[in-house]
PDB file of N, CA and C in Angstrom:
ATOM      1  N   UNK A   1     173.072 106.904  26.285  1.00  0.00           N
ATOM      2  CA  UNK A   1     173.699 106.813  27.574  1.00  0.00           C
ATOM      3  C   UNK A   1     172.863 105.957  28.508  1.00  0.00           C
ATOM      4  N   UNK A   2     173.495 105.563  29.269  1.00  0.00           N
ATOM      5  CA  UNK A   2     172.959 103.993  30.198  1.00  0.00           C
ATOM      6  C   UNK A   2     172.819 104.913  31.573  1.00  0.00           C
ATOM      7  N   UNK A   3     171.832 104.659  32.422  1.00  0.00           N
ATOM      8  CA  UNK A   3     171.335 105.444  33.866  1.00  0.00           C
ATOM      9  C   UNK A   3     172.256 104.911  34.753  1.00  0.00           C
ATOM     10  N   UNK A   4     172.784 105.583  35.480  1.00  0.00           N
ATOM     11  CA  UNK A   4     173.642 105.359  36.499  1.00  0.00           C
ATOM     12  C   UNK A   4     173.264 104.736  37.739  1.00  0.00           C
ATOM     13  N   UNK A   5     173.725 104.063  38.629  1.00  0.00           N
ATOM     14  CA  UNK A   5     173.270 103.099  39.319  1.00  0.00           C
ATOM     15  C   UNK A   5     173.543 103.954  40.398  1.00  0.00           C
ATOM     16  N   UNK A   6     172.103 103.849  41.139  1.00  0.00           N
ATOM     17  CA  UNK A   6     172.057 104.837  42.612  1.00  0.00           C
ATOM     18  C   UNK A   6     172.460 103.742  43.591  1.00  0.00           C
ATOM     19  N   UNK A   7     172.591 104.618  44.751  1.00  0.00           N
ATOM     20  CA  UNK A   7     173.072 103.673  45.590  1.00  0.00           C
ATOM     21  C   UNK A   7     171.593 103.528  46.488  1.00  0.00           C
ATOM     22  N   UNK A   8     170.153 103.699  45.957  1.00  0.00           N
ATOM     23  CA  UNK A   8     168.856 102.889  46.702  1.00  0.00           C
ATOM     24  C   UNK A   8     168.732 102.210  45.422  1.00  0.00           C
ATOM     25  N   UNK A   9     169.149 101.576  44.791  1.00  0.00           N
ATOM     26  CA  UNK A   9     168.516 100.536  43.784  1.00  0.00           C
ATOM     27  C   UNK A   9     168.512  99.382  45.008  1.00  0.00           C
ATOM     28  N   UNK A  10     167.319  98.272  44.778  1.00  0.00           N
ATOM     29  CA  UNK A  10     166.993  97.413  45.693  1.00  0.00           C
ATOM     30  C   UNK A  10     168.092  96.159  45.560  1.00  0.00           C
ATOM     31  N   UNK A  11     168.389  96.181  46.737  1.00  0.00           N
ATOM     32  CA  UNK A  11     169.204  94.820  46.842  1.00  0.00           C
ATOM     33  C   UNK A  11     169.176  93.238  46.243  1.00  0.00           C
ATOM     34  N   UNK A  12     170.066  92.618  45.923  1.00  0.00           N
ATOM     35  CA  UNK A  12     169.811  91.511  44.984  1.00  0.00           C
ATOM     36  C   UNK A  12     169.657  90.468  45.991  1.00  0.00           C
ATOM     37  N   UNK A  13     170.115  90.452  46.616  1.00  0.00           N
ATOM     38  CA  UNK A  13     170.344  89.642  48.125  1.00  0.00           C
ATOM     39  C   UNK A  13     169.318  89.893  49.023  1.00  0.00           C
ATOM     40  N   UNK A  14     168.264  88.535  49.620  1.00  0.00           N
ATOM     41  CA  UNK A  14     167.465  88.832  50.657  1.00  0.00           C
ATOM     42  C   UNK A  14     167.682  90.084  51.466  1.00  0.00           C
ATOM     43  N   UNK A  15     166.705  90.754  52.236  1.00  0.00           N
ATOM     44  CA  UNK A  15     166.663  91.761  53.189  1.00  0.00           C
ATOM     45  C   UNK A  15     166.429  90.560  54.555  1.00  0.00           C
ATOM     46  N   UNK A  16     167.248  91.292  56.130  1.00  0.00           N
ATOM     47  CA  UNK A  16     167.296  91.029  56.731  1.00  0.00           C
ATOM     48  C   UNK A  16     165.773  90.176  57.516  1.00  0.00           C
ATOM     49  N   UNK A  17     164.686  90.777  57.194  1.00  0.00           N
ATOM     50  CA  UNK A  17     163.316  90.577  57.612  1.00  0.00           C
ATOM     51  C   UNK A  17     163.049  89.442  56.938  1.00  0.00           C
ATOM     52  N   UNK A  18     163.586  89.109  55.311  1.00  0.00           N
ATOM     53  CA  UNK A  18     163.403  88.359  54.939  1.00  0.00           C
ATOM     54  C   UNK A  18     164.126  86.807  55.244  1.00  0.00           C
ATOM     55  N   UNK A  19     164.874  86.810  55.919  1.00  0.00           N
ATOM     56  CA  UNK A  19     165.904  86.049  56.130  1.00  0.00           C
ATOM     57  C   UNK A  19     164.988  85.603  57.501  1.00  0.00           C
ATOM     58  N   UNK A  20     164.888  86.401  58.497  1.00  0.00           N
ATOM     59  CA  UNK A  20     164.944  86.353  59.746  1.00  0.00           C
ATOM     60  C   UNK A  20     163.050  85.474  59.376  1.00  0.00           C
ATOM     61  N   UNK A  21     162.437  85.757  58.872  1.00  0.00           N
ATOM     62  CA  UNK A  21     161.060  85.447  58.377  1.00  0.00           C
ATOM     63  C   UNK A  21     161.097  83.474  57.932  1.00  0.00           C
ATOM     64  N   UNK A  22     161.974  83.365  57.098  1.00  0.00           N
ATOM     65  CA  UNK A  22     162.197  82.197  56.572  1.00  0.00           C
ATOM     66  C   UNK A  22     162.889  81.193  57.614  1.00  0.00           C
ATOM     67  N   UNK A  23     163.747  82.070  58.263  1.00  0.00           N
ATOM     68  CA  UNK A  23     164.097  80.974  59.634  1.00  0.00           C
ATOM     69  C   UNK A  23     162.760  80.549  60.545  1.00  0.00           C
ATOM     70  N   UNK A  24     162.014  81.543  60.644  1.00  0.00           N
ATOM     71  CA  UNK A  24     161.293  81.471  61.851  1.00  0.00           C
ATOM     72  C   UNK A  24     160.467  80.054  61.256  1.00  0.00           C
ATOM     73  N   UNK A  25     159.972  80.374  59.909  1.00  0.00           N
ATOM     74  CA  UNK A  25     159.224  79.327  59.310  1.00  0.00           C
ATOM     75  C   UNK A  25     159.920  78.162  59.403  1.00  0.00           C
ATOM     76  N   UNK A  26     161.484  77.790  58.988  1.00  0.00           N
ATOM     77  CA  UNK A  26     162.184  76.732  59.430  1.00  0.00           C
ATOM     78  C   UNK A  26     161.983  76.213  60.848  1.00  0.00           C
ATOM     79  N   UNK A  27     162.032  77.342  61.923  1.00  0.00           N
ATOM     80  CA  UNK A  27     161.363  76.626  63.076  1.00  0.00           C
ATOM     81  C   UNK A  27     160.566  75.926  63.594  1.00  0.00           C
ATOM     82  N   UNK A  28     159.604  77.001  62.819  1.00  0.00           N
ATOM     83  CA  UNK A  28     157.881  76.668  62.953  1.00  0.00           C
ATOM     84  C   UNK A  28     157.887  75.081  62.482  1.00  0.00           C
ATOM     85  N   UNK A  29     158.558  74.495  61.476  1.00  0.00           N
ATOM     86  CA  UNK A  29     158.301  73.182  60.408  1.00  0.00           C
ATOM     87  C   UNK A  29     158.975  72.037  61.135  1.00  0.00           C
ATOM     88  N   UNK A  30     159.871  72.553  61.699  1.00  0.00           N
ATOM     89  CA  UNK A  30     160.609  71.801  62.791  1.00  0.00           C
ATOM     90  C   UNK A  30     160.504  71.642  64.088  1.00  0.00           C
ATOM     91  N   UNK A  31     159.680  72.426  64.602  1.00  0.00           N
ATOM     92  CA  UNK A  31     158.678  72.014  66.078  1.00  0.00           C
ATOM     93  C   UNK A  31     157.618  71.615  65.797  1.00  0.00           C
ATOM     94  N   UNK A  32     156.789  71.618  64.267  1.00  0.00           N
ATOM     95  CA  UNK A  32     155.941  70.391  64.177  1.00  0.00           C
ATOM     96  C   UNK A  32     156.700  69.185  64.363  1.00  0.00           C
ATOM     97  N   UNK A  33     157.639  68.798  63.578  1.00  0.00           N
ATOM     98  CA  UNK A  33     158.079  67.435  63.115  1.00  0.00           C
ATOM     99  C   UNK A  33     158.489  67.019  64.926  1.00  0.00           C
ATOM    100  N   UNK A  34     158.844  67.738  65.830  1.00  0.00           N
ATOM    101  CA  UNK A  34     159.704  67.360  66.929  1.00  0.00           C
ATOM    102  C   UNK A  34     158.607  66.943  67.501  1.00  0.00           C
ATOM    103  N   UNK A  35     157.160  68.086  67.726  1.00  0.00           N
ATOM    104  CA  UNK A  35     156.159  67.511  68.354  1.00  0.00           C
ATOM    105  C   UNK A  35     155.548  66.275  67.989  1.00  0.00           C
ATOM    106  N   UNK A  36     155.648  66.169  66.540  1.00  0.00           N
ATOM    107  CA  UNK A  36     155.025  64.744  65.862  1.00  0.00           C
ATOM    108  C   UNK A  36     156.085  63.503  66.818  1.00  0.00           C
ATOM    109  N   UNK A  37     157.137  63.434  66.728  1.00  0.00           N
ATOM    110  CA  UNK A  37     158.147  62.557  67.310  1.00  0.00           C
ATOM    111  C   UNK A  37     157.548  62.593  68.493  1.00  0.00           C
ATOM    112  N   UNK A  38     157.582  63.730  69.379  1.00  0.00           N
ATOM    113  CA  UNK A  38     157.644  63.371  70.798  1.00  0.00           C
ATOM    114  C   UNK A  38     156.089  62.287  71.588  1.00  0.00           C
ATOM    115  N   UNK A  39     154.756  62.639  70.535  1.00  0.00           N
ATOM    116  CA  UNK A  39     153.994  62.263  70.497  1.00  0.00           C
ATOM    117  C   UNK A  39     153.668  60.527  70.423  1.00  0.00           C
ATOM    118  N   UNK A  40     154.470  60.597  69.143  1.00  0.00           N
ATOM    119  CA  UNK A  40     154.864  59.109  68.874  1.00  0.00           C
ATOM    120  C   UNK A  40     155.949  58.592  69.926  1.00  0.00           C
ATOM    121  N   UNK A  41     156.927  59.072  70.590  1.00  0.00           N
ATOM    122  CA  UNK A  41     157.676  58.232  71.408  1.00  0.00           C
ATOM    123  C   UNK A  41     156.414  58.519  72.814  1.00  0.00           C
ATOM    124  N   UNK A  42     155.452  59.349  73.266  1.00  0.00           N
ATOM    125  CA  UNK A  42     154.689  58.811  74.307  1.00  0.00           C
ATOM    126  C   UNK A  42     153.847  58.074  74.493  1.00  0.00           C
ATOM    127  N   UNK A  43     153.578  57.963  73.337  1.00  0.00           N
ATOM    128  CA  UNK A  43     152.582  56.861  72.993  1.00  0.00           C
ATOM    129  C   UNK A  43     153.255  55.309  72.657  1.00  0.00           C
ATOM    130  N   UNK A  44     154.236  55.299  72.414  1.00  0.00           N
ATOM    131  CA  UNK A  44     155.186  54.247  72.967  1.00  0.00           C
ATOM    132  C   UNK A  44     155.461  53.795  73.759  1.00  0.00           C
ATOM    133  N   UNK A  45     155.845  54.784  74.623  1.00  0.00           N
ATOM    134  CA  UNK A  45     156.266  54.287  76.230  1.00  0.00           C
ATOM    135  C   UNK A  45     154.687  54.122  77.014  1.00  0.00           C
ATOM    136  N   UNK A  46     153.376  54.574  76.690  1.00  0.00           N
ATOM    137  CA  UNK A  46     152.138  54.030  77.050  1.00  0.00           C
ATOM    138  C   UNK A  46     151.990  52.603  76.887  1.00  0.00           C
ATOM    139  N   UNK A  47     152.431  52.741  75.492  1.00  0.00           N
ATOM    140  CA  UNK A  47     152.504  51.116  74.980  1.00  0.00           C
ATOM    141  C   UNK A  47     153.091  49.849  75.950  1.00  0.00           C
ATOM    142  N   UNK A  48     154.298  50.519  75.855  1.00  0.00           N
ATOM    143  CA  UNK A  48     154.732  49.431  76.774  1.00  0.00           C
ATOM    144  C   UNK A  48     154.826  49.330  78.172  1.00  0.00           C
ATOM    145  N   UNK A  49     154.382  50.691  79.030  1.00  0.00           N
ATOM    146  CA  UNK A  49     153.747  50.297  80.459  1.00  0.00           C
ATOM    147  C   UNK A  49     152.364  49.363  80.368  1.00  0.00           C
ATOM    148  N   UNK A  50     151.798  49.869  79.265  1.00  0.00           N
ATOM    149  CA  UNK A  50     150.969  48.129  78.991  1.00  0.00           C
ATOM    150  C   UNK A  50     151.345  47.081  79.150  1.00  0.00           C
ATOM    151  N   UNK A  51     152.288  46.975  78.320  1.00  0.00           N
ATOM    152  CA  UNK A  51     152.650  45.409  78.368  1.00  0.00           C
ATOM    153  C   UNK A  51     153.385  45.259  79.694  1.00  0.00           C
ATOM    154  N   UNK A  52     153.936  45.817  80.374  1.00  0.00           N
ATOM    155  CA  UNK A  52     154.775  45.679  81.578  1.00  0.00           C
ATOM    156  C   UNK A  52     153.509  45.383  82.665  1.00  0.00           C
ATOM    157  N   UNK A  53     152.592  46.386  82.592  1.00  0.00           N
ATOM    158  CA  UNK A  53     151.760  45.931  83.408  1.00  0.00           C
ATOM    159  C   UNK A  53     150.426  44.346  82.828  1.00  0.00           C
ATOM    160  N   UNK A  54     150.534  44.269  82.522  1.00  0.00           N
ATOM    161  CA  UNK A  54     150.153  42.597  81.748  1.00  0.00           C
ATOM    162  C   UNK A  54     151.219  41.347  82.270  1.00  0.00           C
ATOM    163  N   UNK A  55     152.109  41.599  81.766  1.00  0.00           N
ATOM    164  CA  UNK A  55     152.889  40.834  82.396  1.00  0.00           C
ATOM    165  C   UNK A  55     153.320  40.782  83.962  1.00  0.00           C
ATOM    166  N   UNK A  56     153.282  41.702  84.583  1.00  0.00           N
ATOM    167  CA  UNK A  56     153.398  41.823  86.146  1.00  0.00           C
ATOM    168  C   UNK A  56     151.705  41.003  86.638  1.00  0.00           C
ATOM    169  N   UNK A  57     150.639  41.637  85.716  1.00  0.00           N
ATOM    170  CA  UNK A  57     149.610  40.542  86.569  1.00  0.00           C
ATOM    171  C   UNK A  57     149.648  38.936  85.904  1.00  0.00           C
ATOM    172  N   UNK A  58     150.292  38.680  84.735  1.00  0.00           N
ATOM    173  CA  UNK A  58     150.399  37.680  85.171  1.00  0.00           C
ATOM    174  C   UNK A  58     151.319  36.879  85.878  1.00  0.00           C
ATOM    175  N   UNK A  59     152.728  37.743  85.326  1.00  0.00           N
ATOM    176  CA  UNK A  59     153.452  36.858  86.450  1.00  0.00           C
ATOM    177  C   UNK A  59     153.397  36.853  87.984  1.00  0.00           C
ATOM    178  N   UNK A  60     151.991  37.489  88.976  1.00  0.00           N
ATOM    179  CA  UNK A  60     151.373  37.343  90.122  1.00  0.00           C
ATOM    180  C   UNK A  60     150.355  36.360  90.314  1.00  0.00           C
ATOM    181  N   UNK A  61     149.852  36.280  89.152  1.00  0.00           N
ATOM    182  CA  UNK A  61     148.680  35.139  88.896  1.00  0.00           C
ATOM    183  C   UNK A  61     149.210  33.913  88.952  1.00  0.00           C
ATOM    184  N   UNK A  62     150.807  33.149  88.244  1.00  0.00           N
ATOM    185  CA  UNK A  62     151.726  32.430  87.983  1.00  0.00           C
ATOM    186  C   UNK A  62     152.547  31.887  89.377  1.00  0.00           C
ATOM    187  N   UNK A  63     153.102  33.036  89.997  1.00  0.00           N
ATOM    188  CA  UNK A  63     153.381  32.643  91.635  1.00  0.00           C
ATOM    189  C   UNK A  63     151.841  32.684  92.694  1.00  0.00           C
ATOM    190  N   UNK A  64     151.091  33.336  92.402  1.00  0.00           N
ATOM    191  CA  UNK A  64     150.305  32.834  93.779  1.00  0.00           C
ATOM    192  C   UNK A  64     149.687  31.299  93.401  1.00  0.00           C
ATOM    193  N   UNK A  65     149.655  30.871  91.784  1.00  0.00           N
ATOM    194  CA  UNK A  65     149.013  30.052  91.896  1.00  0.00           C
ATOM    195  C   UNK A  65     149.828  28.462  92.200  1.00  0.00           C
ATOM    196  N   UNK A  66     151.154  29.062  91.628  1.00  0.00           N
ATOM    197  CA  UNK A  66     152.080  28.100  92.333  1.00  0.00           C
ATOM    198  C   UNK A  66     152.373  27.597  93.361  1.00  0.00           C
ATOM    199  N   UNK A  67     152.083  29.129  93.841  1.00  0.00           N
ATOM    200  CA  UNK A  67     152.335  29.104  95.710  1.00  0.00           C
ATOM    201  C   UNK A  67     151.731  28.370  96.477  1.00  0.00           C
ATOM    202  N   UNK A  68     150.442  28.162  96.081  1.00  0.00           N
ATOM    203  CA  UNK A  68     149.415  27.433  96.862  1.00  0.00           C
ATOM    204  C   UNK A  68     149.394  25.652  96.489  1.00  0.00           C
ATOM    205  N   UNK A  69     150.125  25.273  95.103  1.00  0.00           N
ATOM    206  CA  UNK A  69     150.214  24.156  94.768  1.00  0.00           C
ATOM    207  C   UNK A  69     151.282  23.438  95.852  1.00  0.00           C
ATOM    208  N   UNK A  70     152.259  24.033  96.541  1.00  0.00           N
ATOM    209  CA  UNK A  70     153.057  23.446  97.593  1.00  0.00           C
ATOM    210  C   UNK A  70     152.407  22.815  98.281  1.00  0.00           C
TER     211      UNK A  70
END
């Protein structure tokens, strides 16, 4: 004769903790990657207030020196 199946035999299907555990880690992996991005796009836009400011002194260097050639 074969044992009868109780109704606490352990579930075949994740437990709720387990579920709720594996998301959090999905989070966790995905606010690295967002912070990695956001990092890299500020350091971008550093980048190019560089160059914006480069080009603003020279194009001041370009008119005053023009200016004075009149």
């Amino acid at each position: 004769m074969s044992a009868p199946e109780t109704p606490n035999d352990p579930p075949t299907e994740p437990s709720r903790i387990e579920k709720v555990e594996k998301k959090l880690e999905e989070q966790k992996e995905m606010n690295v990657t967002l912070k990695a991005m956001v990092d890299f796009l500020f350091g971008q836009v550093g980048k190019l207030g560089d160059q914006i400011n480069a080009l603003e002194k020279e194009a001041y260097i370009h008119t005053t020196r023009y200016s004075k050639c009149k």
